[in-house]
N, C-alpha and C. Protein backbone atom coordinates (compact mmCIF):
# COMPACT_ATOMS: atom_id res chain seq x y z
N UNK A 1 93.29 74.24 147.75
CA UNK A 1 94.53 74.44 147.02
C UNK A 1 95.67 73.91 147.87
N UNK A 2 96.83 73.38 147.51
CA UNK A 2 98.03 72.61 147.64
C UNK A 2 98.79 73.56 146.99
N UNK A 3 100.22 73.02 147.78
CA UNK A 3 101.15 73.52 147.07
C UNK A 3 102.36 72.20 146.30
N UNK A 4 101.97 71.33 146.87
CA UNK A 4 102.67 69.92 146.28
C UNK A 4 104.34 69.83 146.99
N UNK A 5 104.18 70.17 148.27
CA UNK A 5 105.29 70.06 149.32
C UNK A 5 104.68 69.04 150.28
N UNK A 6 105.06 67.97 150.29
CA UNK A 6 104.53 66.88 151.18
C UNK A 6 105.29 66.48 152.65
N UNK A 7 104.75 67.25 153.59
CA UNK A 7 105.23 67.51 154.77
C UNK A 7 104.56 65.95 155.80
N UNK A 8 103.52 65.45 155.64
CA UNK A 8 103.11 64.15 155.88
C UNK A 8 102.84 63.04 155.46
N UNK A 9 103.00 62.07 156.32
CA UNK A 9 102.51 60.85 155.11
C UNK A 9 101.61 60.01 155.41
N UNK A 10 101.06 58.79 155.27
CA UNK A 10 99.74 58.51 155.63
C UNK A 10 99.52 56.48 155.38
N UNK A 11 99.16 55.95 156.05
CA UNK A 11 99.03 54.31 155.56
C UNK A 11 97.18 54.22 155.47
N UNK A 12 97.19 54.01 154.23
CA UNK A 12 95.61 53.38 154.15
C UNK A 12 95.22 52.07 155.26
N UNK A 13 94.20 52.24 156.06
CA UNK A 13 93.59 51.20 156.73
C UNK A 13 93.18 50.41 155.99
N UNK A 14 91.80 51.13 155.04
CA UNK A 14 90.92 50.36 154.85
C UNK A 14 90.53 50.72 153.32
N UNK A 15 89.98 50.01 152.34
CA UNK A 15 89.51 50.56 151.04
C UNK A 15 88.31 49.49 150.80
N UNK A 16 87.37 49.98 151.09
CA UNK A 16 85.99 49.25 150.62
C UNK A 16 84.65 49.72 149.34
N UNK A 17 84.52 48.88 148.88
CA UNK A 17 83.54 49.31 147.74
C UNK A 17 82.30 49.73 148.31
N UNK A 18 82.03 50.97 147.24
CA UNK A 18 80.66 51.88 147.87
C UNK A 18 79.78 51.80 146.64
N UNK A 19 78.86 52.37 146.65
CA UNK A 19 77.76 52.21 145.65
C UNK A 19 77.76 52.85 144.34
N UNK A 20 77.68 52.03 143.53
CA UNK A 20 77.33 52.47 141.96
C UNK A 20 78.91 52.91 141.67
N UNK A 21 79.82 51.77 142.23
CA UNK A 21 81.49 51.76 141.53
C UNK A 21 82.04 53.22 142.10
N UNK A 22 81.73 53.67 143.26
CA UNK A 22 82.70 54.43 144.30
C UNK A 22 83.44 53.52 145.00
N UNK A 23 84.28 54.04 145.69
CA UNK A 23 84.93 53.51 147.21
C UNK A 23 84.84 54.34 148.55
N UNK A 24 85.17 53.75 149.64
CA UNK A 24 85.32 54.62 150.94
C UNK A 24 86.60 54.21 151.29
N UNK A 25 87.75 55.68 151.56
CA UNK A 25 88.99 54.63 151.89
C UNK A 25 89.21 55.83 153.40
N UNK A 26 89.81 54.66 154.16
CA UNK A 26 90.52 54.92 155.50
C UNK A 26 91.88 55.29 155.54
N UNK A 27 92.35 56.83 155.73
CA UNK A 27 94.12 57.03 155.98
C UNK A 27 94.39 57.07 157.19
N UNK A 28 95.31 56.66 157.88
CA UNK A 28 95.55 57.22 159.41
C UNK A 28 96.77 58.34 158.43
N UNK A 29 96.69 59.26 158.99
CA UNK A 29 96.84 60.76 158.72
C UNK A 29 97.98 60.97 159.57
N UNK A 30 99.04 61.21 159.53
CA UNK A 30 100.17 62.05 160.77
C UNK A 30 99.29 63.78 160.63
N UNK A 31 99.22 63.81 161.94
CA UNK A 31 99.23 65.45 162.60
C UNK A 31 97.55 64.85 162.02
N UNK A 32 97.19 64.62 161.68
CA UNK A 32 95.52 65.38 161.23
C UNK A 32 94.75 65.93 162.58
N UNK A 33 95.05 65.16 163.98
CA UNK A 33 94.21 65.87 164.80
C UNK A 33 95.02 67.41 165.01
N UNK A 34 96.72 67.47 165.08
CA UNK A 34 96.95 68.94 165.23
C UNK A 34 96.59 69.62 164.06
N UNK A 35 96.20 69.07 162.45
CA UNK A 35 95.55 70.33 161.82
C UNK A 35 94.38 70.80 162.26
N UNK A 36 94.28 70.05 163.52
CA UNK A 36 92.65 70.50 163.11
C UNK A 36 91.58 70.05 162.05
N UNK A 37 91.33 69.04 161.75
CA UNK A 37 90.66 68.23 160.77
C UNK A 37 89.60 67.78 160.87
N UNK A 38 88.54 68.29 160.28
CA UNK A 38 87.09 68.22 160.52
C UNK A 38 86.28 67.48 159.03
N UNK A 39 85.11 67.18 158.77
CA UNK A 39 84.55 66.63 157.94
C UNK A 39 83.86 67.90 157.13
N UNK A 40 84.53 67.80 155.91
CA UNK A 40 84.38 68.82 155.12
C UNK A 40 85.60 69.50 154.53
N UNK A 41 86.75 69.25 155.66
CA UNK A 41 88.09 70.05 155.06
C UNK A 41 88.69 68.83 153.95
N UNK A 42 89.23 70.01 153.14
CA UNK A 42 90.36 68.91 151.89
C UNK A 42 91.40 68.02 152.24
N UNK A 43 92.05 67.11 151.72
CA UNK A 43 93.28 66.76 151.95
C UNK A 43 93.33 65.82 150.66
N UNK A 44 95.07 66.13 150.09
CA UNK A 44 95.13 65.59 149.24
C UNK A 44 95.92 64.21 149.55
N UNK A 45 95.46 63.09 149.15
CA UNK A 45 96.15 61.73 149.22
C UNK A 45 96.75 61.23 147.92
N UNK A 46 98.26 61.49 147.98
CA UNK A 46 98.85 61.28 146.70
C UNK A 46 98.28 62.03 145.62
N UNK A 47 97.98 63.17 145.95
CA UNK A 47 97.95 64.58 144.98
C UNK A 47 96.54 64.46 144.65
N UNK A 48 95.36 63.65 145.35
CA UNK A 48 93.88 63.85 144.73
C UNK A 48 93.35 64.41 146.25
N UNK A 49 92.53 65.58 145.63
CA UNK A 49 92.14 66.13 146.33
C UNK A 49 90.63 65.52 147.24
N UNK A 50 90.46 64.70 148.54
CA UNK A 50 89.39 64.38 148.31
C UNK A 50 88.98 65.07 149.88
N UNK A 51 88.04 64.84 149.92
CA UNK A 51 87.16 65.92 151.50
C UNK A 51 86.72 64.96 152.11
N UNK A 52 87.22 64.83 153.39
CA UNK A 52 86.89 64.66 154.55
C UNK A 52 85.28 64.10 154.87
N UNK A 53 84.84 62.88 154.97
CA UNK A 53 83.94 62.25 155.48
C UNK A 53 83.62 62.30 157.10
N UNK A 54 84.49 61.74 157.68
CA UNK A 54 84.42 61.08 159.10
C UNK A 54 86.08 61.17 159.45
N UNK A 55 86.60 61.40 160.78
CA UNK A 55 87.83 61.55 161.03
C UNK A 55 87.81 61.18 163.08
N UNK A 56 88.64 60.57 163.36
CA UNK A 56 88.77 59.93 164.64
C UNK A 56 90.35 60.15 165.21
N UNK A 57 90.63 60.81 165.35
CA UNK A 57 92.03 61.46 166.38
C UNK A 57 92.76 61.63 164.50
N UNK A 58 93.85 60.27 164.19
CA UNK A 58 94.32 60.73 163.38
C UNK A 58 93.67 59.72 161.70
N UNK A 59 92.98 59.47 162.19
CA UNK A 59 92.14 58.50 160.66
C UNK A 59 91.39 59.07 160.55
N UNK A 60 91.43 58.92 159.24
CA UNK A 60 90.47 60.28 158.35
C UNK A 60 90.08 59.09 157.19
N UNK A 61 88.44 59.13 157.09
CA UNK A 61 87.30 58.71 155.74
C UNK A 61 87.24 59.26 155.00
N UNK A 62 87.20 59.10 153.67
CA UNK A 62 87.32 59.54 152.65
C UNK A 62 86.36 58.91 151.33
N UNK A 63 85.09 59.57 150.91
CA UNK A 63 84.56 58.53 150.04
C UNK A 63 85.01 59.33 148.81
N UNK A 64 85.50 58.31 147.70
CA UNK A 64 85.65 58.68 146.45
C UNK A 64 84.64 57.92 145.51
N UNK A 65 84.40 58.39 144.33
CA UNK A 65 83.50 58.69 142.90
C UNK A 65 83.95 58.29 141.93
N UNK A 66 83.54 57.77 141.21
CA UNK A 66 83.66 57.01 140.17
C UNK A 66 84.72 57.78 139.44
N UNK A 67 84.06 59.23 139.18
CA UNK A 67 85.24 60.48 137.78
C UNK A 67 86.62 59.85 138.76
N UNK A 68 87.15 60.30 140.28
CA UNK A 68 88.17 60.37 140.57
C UNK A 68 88.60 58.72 140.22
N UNK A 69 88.01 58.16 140.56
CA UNK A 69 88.57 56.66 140.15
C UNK A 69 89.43 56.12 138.91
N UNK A 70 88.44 57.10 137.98
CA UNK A 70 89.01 56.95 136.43
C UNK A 70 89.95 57.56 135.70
N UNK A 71 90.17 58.93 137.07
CA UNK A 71 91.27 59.68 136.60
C UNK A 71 92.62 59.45 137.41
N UNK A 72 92.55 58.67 138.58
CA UNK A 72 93.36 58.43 139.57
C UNK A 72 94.19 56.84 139.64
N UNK A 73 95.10 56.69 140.27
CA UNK A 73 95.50 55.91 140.66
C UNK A 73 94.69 54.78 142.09
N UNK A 74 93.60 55.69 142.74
CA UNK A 74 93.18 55.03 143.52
C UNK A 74 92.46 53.82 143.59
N UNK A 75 92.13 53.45 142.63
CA UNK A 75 91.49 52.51 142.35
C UNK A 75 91.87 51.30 142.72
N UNK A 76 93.33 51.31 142.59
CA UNK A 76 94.42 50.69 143.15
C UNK A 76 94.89 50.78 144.54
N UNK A 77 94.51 51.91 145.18
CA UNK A 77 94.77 51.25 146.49
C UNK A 77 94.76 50.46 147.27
N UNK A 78 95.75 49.93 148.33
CA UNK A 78 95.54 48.68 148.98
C UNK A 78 96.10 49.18 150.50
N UNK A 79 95.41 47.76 151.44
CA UNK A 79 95.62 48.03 152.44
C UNK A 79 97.21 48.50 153.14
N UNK A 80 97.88 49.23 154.02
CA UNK A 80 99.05 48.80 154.49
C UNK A 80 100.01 50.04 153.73
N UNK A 81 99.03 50.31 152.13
CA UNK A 81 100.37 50.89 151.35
C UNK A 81 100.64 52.42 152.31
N UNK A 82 101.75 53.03 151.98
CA UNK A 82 102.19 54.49 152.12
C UNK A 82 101.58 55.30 150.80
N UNK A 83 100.95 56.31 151.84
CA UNK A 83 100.65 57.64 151.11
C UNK A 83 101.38 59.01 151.07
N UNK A 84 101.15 59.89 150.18
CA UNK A 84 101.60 61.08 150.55
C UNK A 84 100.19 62.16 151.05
N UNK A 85 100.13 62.40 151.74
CA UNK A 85 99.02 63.72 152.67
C UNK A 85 99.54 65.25 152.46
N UNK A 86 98.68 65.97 152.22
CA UNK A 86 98.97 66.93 151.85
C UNK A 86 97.66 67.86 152.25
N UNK A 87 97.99 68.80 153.42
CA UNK A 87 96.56 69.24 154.24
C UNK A 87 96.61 70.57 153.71
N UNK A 88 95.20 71.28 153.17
CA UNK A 88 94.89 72.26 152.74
C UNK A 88 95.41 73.23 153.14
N UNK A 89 96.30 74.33 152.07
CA UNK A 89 96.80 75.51 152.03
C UNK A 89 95.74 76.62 153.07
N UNK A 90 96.27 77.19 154.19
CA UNK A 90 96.01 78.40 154.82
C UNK A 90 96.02 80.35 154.37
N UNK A 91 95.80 80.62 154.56
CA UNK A 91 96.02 81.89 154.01
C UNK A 91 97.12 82.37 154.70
N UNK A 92 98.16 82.62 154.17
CA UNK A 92 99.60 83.04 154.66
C UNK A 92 100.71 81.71 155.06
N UNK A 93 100.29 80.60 154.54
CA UNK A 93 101.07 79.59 154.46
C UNK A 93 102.48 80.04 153.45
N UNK A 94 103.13 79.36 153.85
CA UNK A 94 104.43 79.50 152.71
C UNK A 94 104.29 78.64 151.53
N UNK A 95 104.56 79.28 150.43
CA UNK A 95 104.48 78.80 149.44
C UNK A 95 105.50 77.90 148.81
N UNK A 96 105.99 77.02 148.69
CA UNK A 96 107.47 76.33 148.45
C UNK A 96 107.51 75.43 147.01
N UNK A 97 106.27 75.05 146.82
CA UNK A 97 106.30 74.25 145.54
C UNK A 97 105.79 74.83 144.06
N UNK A 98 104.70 74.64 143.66
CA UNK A 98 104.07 75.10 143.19
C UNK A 98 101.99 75.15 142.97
N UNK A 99 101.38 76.19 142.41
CA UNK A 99 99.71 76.25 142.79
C UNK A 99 99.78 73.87 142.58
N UNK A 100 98.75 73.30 143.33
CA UNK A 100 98.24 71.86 142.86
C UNK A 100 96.76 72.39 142.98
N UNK A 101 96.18 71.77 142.69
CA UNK A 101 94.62 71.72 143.11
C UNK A 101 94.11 70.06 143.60
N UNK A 102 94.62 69.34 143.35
CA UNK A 102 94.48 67.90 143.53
C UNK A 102 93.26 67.38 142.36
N UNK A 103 93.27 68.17 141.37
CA UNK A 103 92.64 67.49 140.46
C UNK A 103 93.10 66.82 139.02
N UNK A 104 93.70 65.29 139.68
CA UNK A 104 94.58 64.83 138.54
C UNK A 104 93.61 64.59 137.46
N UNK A 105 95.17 64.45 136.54
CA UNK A 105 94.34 64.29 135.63
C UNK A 105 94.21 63.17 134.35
N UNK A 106 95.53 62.50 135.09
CA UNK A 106 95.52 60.81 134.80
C UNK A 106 96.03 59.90 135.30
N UNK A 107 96.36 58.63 135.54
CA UNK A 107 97.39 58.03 136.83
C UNK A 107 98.53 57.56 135.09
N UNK A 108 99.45 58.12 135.35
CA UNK A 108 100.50 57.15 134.48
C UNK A 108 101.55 56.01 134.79
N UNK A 109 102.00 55.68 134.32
CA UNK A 109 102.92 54.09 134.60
C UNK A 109 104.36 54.36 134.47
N UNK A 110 104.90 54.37 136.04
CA UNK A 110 106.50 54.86 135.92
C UNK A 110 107.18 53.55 135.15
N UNK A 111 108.04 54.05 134.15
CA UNK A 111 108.68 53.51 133.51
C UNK A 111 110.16 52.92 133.82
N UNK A 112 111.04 54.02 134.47
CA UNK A 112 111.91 53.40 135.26
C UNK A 112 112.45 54.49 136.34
N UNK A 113 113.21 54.52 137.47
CA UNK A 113 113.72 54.81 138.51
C UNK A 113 115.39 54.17 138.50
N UNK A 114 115.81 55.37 138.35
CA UNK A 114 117.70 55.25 137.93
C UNK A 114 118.28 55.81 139.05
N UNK A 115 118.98 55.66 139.62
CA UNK A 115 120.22 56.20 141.18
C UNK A 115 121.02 57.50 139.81
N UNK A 116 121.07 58.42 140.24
CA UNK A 116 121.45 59.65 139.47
C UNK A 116 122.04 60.20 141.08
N UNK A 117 123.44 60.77 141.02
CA UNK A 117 124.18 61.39 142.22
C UNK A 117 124.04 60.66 143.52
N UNK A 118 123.04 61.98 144.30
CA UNK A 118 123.00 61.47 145.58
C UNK A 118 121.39 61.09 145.10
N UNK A 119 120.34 61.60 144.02
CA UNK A 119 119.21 61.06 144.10
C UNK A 119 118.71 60.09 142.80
N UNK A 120 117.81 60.47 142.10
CA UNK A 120 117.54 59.69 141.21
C UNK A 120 116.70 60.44 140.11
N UNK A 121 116.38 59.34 139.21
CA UNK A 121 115.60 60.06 138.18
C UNK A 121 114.50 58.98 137.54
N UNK A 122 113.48 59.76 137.70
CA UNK A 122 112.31 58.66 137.89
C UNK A 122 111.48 59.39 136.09
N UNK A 123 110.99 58.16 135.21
CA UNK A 123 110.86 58.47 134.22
C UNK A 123 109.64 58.23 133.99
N UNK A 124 108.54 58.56 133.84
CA UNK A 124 107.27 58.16 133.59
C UNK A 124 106.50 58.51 132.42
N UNK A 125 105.06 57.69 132.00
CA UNK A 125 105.10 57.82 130.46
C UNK A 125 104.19 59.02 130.42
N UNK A 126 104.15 59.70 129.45
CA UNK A 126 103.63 61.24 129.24
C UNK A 126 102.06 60.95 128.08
N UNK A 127 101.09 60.85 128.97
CA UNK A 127 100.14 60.58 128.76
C UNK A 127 99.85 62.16 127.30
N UNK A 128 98.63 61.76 125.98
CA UNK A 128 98.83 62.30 125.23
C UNK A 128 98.06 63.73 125.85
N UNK A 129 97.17 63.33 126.32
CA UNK A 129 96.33 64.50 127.16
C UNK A 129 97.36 65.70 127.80
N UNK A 130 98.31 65.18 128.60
CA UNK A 130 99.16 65.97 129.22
C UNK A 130 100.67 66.77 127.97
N UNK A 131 100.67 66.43 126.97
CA UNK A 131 101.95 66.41 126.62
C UNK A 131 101.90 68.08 125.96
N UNK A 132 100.79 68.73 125.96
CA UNK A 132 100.86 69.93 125.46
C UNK A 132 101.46 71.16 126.81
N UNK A 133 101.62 70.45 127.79
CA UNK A 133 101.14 70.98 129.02
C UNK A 133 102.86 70.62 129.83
N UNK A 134 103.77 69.62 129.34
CA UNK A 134 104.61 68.92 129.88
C UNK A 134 105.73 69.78 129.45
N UNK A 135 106.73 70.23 130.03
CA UNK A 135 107.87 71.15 129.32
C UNK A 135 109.44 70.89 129.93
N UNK A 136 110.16 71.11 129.38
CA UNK A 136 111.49 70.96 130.55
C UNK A 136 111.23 71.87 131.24
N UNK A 137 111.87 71.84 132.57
CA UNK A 137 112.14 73.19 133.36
C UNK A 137 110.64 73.54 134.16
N UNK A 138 109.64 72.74 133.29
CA UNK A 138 108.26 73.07 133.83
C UNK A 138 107.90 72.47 135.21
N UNK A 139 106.63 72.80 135.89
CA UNK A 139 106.49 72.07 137.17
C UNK A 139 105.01 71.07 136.70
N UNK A 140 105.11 69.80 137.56
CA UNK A 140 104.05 68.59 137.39
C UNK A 140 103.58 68.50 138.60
N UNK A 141 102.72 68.06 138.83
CA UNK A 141 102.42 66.96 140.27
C UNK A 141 102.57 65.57 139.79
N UNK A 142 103.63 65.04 140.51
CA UNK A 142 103.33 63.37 140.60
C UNK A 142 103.07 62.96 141.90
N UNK A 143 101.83 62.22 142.03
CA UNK A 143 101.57 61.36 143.57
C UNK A 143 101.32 62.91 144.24
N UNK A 144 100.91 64.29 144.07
CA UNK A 144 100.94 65.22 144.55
C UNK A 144 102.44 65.76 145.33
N UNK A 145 103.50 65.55 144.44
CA UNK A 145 104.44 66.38 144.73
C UNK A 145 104.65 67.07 143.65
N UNK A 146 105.27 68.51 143.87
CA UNK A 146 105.59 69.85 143.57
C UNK A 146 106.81 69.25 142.87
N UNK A 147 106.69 68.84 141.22
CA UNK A 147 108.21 68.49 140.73
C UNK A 147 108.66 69.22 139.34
N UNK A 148 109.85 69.71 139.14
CA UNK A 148 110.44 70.23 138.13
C UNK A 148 110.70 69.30 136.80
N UNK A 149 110.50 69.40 135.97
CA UNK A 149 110.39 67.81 134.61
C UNK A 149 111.89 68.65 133.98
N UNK A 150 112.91 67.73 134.18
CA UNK A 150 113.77 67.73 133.86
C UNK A 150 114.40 67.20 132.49
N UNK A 151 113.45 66.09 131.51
CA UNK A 151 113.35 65.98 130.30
C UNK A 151 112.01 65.52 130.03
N UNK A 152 111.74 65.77 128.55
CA UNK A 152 111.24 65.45 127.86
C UNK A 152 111.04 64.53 126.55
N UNK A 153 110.85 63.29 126.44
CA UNK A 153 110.61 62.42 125.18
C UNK A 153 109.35 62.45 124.20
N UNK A 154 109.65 61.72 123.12
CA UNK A 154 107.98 61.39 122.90
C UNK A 154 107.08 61.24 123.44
N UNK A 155 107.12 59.99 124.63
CA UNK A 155 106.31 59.29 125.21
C UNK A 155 106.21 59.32 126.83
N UNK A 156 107.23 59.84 126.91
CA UNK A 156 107.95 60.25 128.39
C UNK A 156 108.50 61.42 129.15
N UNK A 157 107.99 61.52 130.33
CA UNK A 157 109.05 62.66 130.73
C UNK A 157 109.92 62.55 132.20
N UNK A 158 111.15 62.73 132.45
CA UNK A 158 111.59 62.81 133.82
C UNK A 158 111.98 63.71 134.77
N UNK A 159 111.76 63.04 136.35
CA UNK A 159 111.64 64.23 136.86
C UNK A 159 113.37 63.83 137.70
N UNK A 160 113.75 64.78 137.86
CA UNK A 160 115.02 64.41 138.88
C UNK A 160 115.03 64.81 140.62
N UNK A 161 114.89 63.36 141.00
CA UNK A 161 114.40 63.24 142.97
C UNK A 161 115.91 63.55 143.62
N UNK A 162 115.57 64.54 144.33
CA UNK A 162 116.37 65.03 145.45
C UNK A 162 116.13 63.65 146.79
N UNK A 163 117.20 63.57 146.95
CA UNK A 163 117.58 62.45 148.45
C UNK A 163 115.68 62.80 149.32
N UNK A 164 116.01 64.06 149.62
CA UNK A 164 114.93 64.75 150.62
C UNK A 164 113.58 64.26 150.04
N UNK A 165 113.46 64.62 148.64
CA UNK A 165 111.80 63.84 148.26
C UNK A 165 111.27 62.33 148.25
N UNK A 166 112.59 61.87 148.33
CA UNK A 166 112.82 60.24 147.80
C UNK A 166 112.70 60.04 149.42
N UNK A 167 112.73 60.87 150.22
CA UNK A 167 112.94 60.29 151.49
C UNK A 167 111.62 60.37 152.40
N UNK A 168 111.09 61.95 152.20
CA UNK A 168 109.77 61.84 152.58
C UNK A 168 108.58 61.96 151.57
N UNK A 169 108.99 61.14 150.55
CA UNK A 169 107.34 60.82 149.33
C UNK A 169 107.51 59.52 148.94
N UNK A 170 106.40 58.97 148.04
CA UNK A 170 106.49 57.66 147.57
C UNK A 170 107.16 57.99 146.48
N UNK A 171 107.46 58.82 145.86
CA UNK A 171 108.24 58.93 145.12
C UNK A 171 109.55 57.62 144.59
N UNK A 172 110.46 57.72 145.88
CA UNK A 172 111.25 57.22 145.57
C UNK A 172 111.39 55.71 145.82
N UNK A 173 110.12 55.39 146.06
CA UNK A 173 110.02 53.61 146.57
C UNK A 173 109.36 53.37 144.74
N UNK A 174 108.78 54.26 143.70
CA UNK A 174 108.47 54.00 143.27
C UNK A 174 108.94 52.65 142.02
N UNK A 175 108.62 51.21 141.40
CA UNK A 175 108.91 50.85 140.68
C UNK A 175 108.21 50.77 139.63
N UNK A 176 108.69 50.31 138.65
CA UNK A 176 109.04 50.11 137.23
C UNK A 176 106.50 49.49 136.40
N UNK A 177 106.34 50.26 136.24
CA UNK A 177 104.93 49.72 136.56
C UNK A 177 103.84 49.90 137.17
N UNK A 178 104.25 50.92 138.15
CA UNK A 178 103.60 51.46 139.39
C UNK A 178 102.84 52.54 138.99
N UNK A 179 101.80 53.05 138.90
CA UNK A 179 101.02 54.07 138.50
C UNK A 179 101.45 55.35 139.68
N UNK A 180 101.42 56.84 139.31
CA UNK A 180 101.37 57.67 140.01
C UNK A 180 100.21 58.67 139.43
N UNK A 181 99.52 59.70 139.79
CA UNK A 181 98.75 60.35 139.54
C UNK A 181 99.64 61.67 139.04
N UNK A 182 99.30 62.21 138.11
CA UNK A 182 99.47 63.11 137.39
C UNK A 182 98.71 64.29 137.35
N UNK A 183 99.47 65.99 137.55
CA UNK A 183 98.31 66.75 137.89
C UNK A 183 99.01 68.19 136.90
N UNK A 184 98.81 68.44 135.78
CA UNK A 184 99.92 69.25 134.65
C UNK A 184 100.02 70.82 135.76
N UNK A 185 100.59 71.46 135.54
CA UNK A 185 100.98 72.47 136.27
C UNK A 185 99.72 73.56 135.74
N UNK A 186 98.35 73.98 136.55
CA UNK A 186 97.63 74.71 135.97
C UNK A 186 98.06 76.28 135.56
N UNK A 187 98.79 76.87 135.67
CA UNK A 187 99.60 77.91 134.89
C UNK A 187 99.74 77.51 133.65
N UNK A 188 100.56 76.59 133.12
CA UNK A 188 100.62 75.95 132.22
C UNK A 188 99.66 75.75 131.38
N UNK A 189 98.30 75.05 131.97
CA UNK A 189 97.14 74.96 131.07
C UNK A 189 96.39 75.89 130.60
N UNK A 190 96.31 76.83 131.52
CA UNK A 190 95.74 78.71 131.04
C UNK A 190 96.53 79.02 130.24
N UNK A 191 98.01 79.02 129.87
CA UNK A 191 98.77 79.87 128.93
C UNK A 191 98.72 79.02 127.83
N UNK A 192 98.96 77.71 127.81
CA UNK A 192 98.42 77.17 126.39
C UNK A 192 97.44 77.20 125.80
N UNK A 193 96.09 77.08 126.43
CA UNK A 193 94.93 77.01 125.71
C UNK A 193 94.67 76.09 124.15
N UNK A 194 95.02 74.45 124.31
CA UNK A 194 94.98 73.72 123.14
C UNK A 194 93.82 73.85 122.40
């Protein structure tokens, strides 16, 4: 479990094809040797939750599966890019965002990114799967951050980026096209029940 407060961030090394349409991808990780990071513990990379293969001071292996492929943005990863890291909730951690689990549950296509005050407002399209689940005022994961959806469209919903998220998430590098992973607020999905 996550809370979708992204305190690290992460550059993919490496992304190589694995068998029967998986991948194995390489993060160098900030802090992973001070979490303590072993093969077997979680970490979410841009809000998907994946477990720990192999890990070397601060690079951490990661093999992903076909389901996450199809539900994720990773598929798309490339060498060099910035990630967001997000190392498994402790018992008595502070809670600041809201429950994630890192199990997205579609990658959608940001639509646009507008300068709003001191931050912005990033608009992305509201996949039909998610839209029972999408609310104003409600909380999302995008890219595995903890975000408040500040409107709602037909087809769309936006979230409004504080300087601070835009500063430490991909969030705010995001453009016009760019897939982010999507994760509906599971509170949300228990009280609706479609």
């Amino acid at each position: 479990m996550f809370s979708g407060i992204i305190s690290s961030n992460g550059v993919v090394e490496d992304v190589r094809p694995a068998a029967q349409g998986g991948l194995r991808l390489r993060v160098r990780c900030e802090n992973a040797s001070d979490e303590d990071v072993e093969p077997k513990d979680s970490i979410a990379i841009n809000g998907v939750c994946l477990t720990v293969t192999a890990i070397d001071h601060n690079v951490v292996d990661f093999d992903v599966v076909p389901e996450t492929l199809a539900r994720s943005a990773l598929l798309g990863a490339r060498k060099g890019e910035r990630v967001n890291v997000e190392y498994a909730l402790r018992a008595g951690d502070r809670m600041g965002g809201h429950f994630v689990y890192g199990h997205v549950d579609a990658a959608a296509k940001v639509l646009a990114l507008t300068p709003e005050g001191q931050g912005a407002r990033l608009r992305i399209e509201l996949p039909q799967s998610l839209k029972p689940f999408v609310r104003e005022k409600g909380f999302v994961s995008a890219d595995g951050v903890s975000v408040t959806v500040a409107a709602v469209g037909a087809d769309w919903f936006e979230i409004a980026l504080i300087p601070e998220t835009m500063e430490r998430t991909t969030l705010g590098r995001r453009a016009t096209g760019d897939l982010v992973n999507l994760e509906a607020d599971p509170i949300a999905r228990y009280a609706v029940q479609p």
